[in-house]
Each structure stands twice: as structure tokens, then as C-alpha cells.
Protein backbone atom coordinates (compact mmCIF):
# COMPACT_ATOMS: atom_id res chain seq x y z
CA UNK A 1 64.04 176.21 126.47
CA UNK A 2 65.05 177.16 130.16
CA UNK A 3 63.56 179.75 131.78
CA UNK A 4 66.04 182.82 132.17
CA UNK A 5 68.09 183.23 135.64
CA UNK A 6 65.94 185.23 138.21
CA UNK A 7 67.26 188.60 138.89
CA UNK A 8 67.65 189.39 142.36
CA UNK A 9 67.47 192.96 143.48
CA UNK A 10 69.83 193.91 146.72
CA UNK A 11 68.43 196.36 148.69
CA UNK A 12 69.44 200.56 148.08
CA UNK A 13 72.32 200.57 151.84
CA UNK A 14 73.02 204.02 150.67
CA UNK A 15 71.81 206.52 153.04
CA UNK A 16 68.51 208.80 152.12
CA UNK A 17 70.06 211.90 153.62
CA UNK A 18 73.48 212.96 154.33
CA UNK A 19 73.00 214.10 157.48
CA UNK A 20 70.35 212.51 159.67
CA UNK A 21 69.18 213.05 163.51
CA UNK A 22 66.82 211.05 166.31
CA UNK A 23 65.72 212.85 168.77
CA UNK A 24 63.31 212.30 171.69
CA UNK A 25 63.10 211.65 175.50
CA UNK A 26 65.23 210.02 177.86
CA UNK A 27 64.64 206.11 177.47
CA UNK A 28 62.90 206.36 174.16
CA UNK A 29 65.40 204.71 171.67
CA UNK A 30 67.80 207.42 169.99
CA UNK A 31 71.18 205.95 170.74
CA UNK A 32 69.94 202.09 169.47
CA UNK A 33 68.56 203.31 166.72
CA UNK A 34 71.25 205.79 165.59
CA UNK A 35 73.14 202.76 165.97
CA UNK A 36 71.55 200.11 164.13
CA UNK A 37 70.58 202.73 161.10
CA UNK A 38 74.65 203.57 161.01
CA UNK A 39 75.22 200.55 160.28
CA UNK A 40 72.38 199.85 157.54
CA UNK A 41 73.46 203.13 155.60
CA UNK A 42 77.54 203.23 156.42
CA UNK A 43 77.57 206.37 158.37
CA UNK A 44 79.42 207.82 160.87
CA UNK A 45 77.61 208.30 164.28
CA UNK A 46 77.70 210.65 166.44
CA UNK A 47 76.54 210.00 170.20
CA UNK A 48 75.91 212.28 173.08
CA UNK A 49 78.05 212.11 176.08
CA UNK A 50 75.92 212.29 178.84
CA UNK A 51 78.53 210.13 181.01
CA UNK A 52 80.90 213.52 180.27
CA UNK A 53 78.79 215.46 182.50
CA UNK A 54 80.01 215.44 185.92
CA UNK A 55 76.78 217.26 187.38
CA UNK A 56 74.17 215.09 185.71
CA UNK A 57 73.84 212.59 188.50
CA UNK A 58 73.03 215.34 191.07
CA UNK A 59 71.29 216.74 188.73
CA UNK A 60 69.04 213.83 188.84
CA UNK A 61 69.17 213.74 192.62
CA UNK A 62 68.49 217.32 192.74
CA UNK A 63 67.43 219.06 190.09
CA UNK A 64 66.85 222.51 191.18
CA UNK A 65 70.13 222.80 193.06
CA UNK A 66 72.26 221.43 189.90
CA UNK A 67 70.22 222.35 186.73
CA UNK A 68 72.72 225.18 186.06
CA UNK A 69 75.53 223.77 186.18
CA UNK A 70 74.86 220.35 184.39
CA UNK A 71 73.05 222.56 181.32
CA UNK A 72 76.38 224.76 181.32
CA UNK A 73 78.40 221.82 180.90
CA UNK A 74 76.35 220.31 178.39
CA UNK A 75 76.75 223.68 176.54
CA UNK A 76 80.00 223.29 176.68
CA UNK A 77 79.86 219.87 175.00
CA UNK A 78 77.22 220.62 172.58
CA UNK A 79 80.08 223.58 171.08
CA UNK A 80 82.50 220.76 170.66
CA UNK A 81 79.65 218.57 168.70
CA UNK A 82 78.64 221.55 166.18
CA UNK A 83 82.42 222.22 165.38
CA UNK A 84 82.50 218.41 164.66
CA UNK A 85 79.41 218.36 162.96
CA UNK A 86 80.72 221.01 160.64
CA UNK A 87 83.54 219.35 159.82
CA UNK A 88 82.15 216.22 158.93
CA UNK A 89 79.38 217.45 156.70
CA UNK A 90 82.18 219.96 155.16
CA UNK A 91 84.29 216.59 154.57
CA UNK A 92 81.36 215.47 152.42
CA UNK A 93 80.68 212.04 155.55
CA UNK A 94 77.08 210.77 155.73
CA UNK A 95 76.41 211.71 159.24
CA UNK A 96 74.17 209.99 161.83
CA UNK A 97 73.41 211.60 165.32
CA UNK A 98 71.30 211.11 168.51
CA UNK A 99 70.96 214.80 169.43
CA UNK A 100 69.99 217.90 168.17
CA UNK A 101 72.14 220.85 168.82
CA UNK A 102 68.75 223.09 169.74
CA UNK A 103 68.16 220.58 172.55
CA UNK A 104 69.94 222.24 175.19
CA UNK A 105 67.13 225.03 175.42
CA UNK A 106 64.51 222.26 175.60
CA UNK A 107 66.13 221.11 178.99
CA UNK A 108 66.89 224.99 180.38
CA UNK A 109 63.56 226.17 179.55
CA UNK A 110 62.23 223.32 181.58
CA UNK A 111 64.89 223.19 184.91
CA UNK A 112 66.09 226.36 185.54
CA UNK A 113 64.70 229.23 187.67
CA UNK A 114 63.68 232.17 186.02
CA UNK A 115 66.48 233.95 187.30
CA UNK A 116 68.77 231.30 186.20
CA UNK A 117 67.86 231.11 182.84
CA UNK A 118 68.72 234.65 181.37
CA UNK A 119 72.49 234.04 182.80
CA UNK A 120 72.38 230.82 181.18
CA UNK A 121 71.33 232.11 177.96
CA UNK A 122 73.80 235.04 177.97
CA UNK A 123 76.14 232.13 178.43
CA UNK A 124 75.46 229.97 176.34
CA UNK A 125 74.89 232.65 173.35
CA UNK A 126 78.69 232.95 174.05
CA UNK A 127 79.27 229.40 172.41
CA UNK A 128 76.86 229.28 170.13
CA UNK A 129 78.24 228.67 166.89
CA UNK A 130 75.96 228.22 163.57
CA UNK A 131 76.05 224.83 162.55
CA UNK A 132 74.14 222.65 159.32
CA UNK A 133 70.87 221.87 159.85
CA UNK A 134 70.05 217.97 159.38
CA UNK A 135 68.45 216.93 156.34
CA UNK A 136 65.73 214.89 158.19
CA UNK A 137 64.74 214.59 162.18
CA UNK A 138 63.22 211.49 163.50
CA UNK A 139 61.57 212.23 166.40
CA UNK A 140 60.92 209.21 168.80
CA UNK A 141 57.58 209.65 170.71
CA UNK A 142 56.55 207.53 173.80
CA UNK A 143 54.42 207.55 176.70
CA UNK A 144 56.05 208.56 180.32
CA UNK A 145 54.74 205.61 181.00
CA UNK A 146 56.52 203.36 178.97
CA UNK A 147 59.76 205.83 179.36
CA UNK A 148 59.47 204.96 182.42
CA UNK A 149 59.22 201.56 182.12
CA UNK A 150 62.05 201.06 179.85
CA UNK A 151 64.50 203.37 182.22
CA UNK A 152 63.42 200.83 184.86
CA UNK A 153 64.53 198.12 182.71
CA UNK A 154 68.05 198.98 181.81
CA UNK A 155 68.57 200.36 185.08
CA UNK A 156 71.31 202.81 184.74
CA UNK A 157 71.75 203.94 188.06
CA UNK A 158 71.69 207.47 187.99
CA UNK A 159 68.76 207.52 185.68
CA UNK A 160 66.60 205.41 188.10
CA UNK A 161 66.68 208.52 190.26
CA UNK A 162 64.62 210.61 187.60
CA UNK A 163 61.02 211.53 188.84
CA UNK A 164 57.60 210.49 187.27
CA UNK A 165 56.86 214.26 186.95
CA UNK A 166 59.85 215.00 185.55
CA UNK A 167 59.95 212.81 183.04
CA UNK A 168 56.01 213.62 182.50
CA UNK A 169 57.15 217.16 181.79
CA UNK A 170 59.85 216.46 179.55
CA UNK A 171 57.43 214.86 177.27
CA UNK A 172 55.48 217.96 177.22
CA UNK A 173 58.10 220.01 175.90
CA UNK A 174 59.37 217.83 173.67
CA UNK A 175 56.04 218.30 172.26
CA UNK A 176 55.39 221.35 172.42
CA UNK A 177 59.26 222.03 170.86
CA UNK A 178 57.99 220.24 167.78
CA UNK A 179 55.09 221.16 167.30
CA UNK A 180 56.74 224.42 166.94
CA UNK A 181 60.09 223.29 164.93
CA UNK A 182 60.14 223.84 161.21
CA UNK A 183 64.12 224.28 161.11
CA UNK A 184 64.04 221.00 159.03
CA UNK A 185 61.47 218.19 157.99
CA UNK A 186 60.52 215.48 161.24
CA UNK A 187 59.53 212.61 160.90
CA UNK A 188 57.29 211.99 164.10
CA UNK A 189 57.67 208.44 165.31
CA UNK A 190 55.75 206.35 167.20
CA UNK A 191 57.94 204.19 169.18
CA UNK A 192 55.46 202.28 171.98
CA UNK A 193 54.91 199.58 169.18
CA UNK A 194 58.03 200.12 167.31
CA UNK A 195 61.01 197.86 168.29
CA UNK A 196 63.36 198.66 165.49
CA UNK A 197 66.08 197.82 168.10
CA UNK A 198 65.04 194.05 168.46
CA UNK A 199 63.34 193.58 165.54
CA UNK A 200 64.01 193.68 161.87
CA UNK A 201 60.89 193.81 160.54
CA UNK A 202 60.46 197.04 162.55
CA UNK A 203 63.43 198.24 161.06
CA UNK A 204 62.54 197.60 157.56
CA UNK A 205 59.55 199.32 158.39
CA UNK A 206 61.05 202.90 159.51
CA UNK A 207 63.46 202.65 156.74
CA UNK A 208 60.66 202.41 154.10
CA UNK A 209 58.97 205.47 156.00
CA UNK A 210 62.01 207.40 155.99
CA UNK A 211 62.80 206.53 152.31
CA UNK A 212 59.34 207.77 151.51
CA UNK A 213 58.84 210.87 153.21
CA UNK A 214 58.84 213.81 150.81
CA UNK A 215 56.68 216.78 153.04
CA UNK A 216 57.99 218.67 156.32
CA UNK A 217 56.00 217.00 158.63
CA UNK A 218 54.85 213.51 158.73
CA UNK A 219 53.74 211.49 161.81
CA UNK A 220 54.35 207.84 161.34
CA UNK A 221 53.08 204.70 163.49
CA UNK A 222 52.94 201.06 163.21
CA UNK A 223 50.17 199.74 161.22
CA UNK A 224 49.68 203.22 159.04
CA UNK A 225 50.99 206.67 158.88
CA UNK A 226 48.89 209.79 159.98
């Protein structure tokens, strides 16, 4: 008597959450990842426009003289991206991003004057417009060290001109801004090890941990979870 036919299980593509967001420093992996998990689960991605920004590169060259404007403009873009947000989570799409909406106020508490920011703020509270919150944040957490390294690597021009204190600083309030954050669950990622870009294996990895999580808060890294 032959042994029955084995049954071969393909794996779940549909997305874990309808609306899902990376977030994390400059050269830590948002936009690759949003990417490659887009394309895993089906869903529509939504990137940041930093190339939109016509002040960012002298921003980068000088940071005190062009913080205002660049975060104005980027208010001005973020607006657009909650209206579109809306309208895809309204339409019922499964929705990937590589930005927060909050994010803005990470980067104008940290470059503007204190003079500067209250304008900004009354500003920016002009175009704020309530948007859905994301069903899960993975936050990508790296060393300005390796940040660094990385930024050197794919050497976008403008970016090479970012300083080793302020990308040291960055990091800081990233932290600090979740540490704080409990508008939806985060995932906390460690991505020094983790080359879910690269390497599939890594990526099966993440996707198991984000399949998995269940509490608010969970801090994840290669080899175990904390």
C-alpha cells in the first residue's frame, strides 16, 4: 500500500496588520524593508519624499540656518501623506509605510531654536489633520556608528554631509520618542545584525516576530527576543 501524497503547506502572504509602519534613523533600513515586506504581504507602500524637499540639502550643510524651512516643507508633505493615508485605509488597502506622521516633531524638537520652534508649531498645528494610527510600528534601532557607516556606503551625496553629532543626537531622540510612545504597539528592532534587506533568512526571521507579537511593546534581536 503506498504511502499517502505529502501535504505541503504554503506559507500565510497575507499581511498581519492592515496598516503597518518602520520607522527609525537616517541609514537604518526603513525604505528596503518597507519594500521587501510590500511585496511578501501585497501591500501598497507608501515612501517618504525626502528628494521633494528643496531645503534638505542645506539643511544638511547648515542646519541651523535651514532647519525651519526644510521642517515647514516637510509639514507640508506630511499633510498630503495623512490625507492619503486616510483614504487608503478608508478604501479598506493593506497599507505599508516608512514614516510616521508624529515624526516631524522628532526632527523640530531636535533642530530648531527655541524661538523657532513655537512658530513652527503654531504652523504646523495649522495642517495637522487626525489621521489612523498604524496597527503595528517597527522601529529599526542601530548604532551611529553603523548609521554612519552605512550612509558612507550608499553615498548619497547630500547625506554624506550629515555630522557625527548629529546623527549621534538623532538616535537619542528617537529613543527617547519611544520610549515614551504608546500611540500603538512597536516592535523594537535590532537592525546591526539584521540584514532582512540581503538576506532571506533574516527576513523570515522578522516576519515570524512580527506574526507573533501580541503585547505593546516588544524589543526583538537576532538570536532571541528581550
Amino acid at each position: 500500500m503506498s504511502a499517502p501524497p505529502l501535504t505541503v503547506t504554503a506559507p500565510d502572504l497575507r499581511p498581519p496588520h492592515g496598516y503597518l509602519t518602520i520607522e527609525g534613523p537616517i541609514g537604518v533600513g526603513k525604505t528596503s524593508l518597507a519594500r521587501r515586506l510590500a511585496q511578501r504581504w501585497s501591500m501598497h507602500e507608501l515612501l517618504e519624499r525626502p528628494q521633494d524637499n528643496p531645503f534638505l540639502e542645506r539643511f544638511y550643510r547648515d542646519t541651523s540656518r535651514y532647519a525651519l524651512p526644510a521642517q515647514l516643507s516637510f509639514a507640508l508633505q506630511r499633510a498630503q501623506q495623512v490625507q492619503d493615508i486616510s483614504a487608503l485605509r478608508t478604501a479598506g488597502t493593506p497599507l505599508i509605510t516608512d514614516f510616521m506622521t508624529q515624526k516631524n516633531d522628532i526632527f523640530a524638537r531636535l533642530t530648531l531654536q527655541d524661538d523657532e520652534y513655537p512658530l513652527y508649531r503654531a504652523l504646523a498645528a495649522k495642517l495637522d489633520v487626525p489621521g489612523p494610527s498604524p496597527d503595528l510600528i517597527i522601529y529599526l534601532q542601530a548604532s551611529p556608528e553603523v548609521l554612519f557607516s552605512r550612509i558612507q556606503k550608499r553615498a548619497v551625496p547630500m547625506e554624506l554631509q550629515i555630522s557625527d553629532a548629529y546623527l549621534r543626537s538623532l538616535c537619542d531622540a528617537y529613543n527617547d520618542f519611544f520610549y515614551h510612545y504608546d500611540g500603538a504597539p512597536v516592535l523594537t528592532v535590532s537592525a546591526e545584525h539584521l540584514n532582512p534587506l540581503e538576506s532571506d533568512a533574516d527576513l523570515a526571521l522578522l516576519v515570524e516576530r512580527i506574526e507573533a507579537m501580541r503585547g505593546r511593546k516588544e524589543f526583538f534581536v537576532k538570536g532571541g527576543m528581550l
